[in-house]
C-alpha atoms as a PDB file:
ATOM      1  CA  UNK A   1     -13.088 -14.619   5.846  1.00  0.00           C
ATOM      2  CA  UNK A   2     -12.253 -11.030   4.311  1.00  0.00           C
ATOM      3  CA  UNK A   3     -14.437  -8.199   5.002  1.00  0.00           C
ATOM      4  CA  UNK A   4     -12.224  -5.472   4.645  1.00  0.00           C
ATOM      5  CA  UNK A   5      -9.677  -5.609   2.595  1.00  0.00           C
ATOM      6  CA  UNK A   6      -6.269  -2.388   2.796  1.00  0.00           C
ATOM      7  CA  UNK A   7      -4.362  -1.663   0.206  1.00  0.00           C
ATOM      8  CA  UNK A   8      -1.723   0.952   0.388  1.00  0.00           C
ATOM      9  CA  UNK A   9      -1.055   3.155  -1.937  1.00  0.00           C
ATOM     10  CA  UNK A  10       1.578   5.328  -3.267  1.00  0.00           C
ATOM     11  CA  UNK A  11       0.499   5.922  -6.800  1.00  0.00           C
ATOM     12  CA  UNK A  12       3.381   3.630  -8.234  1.00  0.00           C
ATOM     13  CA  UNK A  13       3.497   0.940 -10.725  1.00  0.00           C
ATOM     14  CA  UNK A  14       4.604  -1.729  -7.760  1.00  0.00           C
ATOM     15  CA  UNK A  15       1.331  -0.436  -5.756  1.00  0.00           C
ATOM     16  CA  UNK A  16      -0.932  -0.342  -8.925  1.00  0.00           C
ATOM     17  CA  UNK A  17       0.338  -4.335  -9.600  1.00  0.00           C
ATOM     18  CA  UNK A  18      -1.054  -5.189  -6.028  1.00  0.00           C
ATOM     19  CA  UNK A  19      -4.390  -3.687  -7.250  1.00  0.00           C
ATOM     20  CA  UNK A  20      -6.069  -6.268  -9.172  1.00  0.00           C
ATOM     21  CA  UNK A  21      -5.100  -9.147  -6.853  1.00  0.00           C
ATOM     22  CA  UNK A  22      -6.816  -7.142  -4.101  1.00  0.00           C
ATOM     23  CA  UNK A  23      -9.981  -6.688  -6.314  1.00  0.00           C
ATOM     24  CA  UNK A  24     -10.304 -10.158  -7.040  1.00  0.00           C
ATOM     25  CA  UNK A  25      -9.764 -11.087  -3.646  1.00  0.00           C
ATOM     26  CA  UNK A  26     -12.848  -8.652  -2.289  1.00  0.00           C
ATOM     27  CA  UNK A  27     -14.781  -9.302  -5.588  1.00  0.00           C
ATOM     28  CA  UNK A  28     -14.716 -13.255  -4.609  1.00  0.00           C
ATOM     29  CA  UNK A  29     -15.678 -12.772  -0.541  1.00  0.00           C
ATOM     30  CA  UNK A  30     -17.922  -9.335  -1.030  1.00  0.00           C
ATOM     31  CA  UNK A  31     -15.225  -7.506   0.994  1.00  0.00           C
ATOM     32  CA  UNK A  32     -15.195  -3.785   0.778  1.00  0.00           C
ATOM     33  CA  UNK A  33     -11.276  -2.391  -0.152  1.00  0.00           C
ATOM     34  CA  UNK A  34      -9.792   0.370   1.647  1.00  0.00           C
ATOM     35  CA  UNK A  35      -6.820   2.464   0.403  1.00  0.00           C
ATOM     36  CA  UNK A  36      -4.403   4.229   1.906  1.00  0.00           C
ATOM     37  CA  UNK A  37      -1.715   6.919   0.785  1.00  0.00           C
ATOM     38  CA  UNK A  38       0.766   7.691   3.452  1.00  0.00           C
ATOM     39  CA  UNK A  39       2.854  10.778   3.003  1.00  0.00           C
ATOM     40  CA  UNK A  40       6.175   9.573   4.205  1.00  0.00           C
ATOM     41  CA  UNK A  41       6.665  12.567   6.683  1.00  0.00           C
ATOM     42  CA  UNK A  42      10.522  10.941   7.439  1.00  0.00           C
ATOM     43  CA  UNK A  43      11.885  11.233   3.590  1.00  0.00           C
ATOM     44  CA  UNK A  44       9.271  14.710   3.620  1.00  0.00           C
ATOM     45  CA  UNK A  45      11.438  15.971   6.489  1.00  0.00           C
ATOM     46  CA  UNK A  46      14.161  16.669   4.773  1.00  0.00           C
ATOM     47  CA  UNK A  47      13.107  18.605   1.853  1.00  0.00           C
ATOM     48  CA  UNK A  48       9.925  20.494   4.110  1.00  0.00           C
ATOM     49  CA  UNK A  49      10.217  22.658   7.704  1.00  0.00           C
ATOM     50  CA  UNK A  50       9.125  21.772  10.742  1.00  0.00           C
ATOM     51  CA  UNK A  51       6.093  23.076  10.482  1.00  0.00           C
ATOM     52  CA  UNK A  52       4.931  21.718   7.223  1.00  0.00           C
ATOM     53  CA  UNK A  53       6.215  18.409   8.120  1.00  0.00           C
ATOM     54  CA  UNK A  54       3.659  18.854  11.755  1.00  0.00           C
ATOM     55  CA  UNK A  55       0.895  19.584   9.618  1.00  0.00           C
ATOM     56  CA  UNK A  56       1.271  16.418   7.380  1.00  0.00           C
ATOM     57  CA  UNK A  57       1.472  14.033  10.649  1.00  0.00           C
ATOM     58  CA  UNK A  58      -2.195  16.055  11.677  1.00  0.00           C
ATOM     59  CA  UNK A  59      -3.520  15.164   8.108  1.00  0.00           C
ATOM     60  CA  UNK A  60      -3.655  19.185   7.215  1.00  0.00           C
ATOM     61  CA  UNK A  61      -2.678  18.460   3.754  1.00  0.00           C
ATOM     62  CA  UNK A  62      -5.689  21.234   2.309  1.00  0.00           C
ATOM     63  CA  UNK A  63      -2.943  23.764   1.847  1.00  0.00           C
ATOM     64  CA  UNK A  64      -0.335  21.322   0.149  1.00  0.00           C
ATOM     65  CA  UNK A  65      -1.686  21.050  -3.517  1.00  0.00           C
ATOM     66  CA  UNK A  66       0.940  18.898  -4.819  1.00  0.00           C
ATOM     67  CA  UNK A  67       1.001  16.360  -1.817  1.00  0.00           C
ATOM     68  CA  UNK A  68      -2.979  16.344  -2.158  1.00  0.00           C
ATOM     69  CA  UNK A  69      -2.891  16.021  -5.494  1.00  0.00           C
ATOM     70  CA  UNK A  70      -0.730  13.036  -5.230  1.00  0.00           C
ATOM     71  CA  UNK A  71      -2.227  11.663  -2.442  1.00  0.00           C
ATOM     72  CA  UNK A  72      -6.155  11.787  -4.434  1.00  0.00           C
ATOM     73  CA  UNK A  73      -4.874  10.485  -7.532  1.00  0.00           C
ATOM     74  CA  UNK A  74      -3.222   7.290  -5.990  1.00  0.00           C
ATOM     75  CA  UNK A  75      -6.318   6.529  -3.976  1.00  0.00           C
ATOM     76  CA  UNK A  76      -8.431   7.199  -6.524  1.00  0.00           C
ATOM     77  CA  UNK A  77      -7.012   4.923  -8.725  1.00  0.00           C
ATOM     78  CA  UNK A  78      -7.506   1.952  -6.085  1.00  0.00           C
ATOM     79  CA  UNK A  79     -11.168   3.528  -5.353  1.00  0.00           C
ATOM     80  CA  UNK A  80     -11.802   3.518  -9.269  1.00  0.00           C
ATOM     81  CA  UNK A  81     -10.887   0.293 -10.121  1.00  0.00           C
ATOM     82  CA  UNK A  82     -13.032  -1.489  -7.163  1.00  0.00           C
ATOM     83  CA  UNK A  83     -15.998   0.526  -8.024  1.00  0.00           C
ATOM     84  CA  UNK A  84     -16.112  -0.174 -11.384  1.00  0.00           C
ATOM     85  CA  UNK A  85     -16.255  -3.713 -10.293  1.00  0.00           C
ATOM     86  CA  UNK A  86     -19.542  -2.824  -7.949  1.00  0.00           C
ATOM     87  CA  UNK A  87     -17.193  -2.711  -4.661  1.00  0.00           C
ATOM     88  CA  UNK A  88     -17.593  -0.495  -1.927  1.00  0.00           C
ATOM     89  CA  UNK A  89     -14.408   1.819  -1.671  1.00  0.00           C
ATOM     90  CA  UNK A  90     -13.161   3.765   1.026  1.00  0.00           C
ATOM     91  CA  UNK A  91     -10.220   6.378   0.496  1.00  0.00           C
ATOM     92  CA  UNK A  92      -7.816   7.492   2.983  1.00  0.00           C
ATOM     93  CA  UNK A  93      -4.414   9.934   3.418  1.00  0.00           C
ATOM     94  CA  UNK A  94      -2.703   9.678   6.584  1.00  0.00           C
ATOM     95  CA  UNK A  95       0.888  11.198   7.606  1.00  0.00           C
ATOM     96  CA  UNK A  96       3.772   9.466   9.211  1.00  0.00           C
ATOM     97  CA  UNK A  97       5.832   6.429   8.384  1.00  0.00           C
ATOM     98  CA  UNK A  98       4.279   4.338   6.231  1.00  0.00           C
ATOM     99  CA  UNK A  99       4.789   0.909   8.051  1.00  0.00           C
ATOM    100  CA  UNK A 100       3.541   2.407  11.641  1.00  0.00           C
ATOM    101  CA  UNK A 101       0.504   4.422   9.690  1.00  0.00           C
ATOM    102  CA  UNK A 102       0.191   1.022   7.530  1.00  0.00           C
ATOM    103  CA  UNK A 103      -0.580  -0.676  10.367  1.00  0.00           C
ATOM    104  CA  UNK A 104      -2.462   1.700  12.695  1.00  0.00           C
ATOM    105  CA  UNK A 105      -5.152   2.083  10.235  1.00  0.00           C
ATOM    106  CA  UNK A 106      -5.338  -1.979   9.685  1.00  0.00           C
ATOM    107  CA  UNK A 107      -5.952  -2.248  13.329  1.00  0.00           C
ATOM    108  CA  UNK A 108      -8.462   0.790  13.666  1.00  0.00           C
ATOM    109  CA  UNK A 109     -10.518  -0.480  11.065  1.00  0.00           C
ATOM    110  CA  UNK A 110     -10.602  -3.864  10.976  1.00  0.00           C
ATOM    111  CA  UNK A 111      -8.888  -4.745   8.244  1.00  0.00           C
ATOM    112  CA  UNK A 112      -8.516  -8.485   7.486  1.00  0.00           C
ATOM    113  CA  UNK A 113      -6.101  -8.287   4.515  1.00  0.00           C
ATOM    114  CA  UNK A 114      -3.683  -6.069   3.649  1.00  0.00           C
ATOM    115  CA  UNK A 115      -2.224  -6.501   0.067  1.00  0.00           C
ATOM    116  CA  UNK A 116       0.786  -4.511  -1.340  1.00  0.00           C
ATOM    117  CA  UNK A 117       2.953  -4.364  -3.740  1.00  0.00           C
ATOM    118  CA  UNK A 118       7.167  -4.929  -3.718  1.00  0.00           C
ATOM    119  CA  UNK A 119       9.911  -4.043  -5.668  1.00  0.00           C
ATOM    120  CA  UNK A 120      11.211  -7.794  -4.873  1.00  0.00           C
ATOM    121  CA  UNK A 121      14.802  -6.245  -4.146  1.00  0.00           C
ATOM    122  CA  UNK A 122      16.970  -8.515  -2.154  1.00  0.00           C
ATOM    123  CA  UNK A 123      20.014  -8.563   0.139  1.00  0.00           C
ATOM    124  CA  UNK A 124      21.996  -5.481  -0.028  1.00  0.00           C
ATOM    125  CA  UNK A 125      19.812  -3.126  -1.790  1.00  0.00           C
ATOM    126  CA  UNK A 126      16.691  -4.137   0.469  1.00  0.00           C
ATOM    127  CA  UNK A 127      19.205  -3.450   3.560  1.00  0.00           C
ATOM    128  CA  UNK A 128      20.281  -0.225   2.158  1.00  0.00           C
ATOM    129  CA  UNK A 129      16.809   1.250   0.686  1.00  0.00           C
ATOM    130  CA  UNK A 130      14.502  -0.593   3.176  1.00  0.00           C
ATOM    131  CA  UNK A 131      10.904  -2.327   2.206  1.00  0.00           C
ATOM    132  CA  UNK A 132       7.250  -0.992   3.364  1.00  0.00           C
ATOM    133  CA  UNK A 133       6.025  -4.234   2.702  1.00  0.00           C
ATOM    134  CA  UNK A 134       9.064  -6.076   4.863  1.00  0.00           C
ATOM    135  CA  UNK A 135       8.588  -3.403   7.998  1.00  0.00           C
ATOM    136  CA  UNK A 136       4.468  -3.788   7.526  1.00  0.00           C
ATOM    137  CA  UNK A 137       5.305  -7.492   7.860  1.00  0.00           C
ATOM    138  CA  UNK A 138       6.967  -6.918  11.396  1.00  0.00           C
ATOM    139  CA  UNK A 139       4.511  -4.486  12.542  1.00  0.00           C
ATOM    140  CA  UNK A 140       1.386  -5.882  11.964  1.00  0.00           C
ATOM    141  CA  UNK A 141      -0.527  -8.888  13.147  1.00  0.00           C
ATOM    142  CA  UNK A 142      -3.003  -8.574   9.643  1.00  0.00           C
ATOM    143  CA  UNK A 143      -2.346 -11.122   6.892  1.00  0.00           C
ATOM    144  CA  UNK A 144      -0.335  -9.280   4.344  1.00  0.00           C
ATOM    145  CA  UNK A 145      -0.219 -10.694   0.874  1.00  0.00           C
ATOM    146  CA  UNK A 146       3.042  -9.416  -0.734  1.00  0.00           C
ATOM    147  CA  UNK A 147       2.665  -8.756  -4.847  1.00  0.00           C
ATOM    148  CA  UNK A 148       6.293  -8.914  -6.582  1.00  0.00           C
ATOM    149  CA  UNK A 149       6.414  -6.354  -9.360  1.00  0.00           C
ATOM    150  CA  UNK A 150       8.484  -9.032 -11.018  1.00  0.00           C
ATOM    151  CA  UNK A 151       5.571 -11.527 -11.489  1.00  0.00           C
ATOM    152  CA  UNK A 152       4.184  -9.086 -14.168  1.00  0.00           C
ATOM    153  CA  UNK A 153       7.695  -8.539 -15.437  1.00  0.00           C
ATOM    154  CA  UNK A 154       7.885 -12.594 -15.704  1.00  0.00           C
ATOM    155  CA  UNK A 155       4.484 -12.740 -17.332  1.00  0.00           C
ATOM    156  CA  UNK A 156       5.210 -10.490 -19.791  1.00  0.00           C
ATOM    157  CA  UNK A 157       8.629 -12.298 -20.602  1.00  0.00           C
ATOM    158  CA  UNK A 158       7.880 -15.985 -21.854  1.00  0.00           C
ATOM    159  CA  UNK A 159      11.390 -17.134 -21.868  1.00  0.00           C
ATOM    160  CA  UNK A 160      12.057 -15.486 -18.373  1.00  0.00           C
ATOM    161  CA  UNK A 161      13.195 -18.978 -16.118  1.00  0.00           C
ATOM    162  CA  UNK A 162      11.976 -17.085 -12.606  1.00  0.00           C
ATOM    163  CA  UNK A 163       8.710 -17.939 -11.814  1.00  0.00           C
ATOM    164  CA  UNK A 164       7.778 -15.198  -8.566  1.00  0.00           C
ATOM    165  CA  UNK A 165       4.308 -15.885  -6.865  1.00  0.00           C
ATOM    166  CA  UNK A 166       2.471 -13.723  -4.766  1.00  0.00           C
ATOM    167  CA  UNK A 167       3.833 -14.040  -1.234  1.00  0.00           C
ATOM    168  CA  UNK A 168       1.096 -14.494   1.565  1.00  0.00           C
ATOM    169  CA  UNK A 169       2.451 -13.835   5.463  1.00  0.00           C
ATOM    170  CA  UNK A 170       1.097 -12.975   8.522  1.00  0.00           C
ATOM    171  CA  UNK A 171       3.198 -10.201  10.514  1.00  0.00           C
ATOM    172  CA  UNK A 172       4.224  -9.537  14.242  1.00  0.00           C
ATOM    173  CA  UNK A 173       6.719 -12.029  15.872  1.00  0.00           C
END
């Protein structure tokens, strides 16, 4: 059923949550996990020139310590974590916005899961600061299983009366 597995990656503690649900997901179908950083060229824009912001989209990052450094360390994390549980990683950085690049890569490799973490924000602030996960949703035709940060929060909180599960949907109306 799941081969290859994606998870996206941006070094955070909501993409870090998704991690272990994606590793016991591969670990329990022999799927080999992929991870991807995408350096969000759109919020980059604004803070890089034109040029720098062309050579992200062409994946010259070489030049770019800090954005490579940020970009290794997040995959590696993902890549760490399934090897030391005998999976087969692959690591990948990619430039551009991360829904699109999200699910471009899904579709050029085959993926059959993609599983990501969310800040589980709702209404107004999801409007006004936008979800990956919620645009990867729309974009994609890949089952994406949606971890909500505050499961672990809940977990962690034994008188906490919200009980959040992972959230499992299949994207592209």
């Amino acid at each position: 059923m799941y081969e290859r597995i994606l998870v996206p990656t941006d070094g955070s503690d909501v993409a870090q949550n998704a991690v272990s649900h994606a590793l016991d997901i591969a670990e329990q179908y022999g799927a080999e996990i992929h991870t991807l950083y995408v350096v969000d060229t759109d919020s980059m824009s604004l803070s890089m020139g034109a040029e720098q912001v062309d050579r992200l989209q062409q994946g010259q990052y070489e030049e770019m310590d800090a954005v490579r450094d940020r970009a290794e360390k997040a995959t590696g994390y993902v890549a760490d974590r399934a090897r030391e549980q005998g999976l087969e990683a692959i690591e990948h950085v990619s430039g551009g916005r991360p829904h699109s690049m999200i699910a471009d890569y899904a579709a050029s490799n085959d993926i059959d899961l993609v599983v990501m973490g969310s800040h589980g924000r709702g209404g107004i602030k999801r409007t006004l600061l936008g979800s990956v996960a919620e645009r990867t949703l729309r974009t994609t035709t890949v089952p994406v299983l949606v971890v909500d940060i505050r499961e672990t929060e809940t977990d962690a909180d034994p008188d906490s009366e919200s009980e959040t599960e992972p959230q499992t949907e299949t994207g592209a109306e």
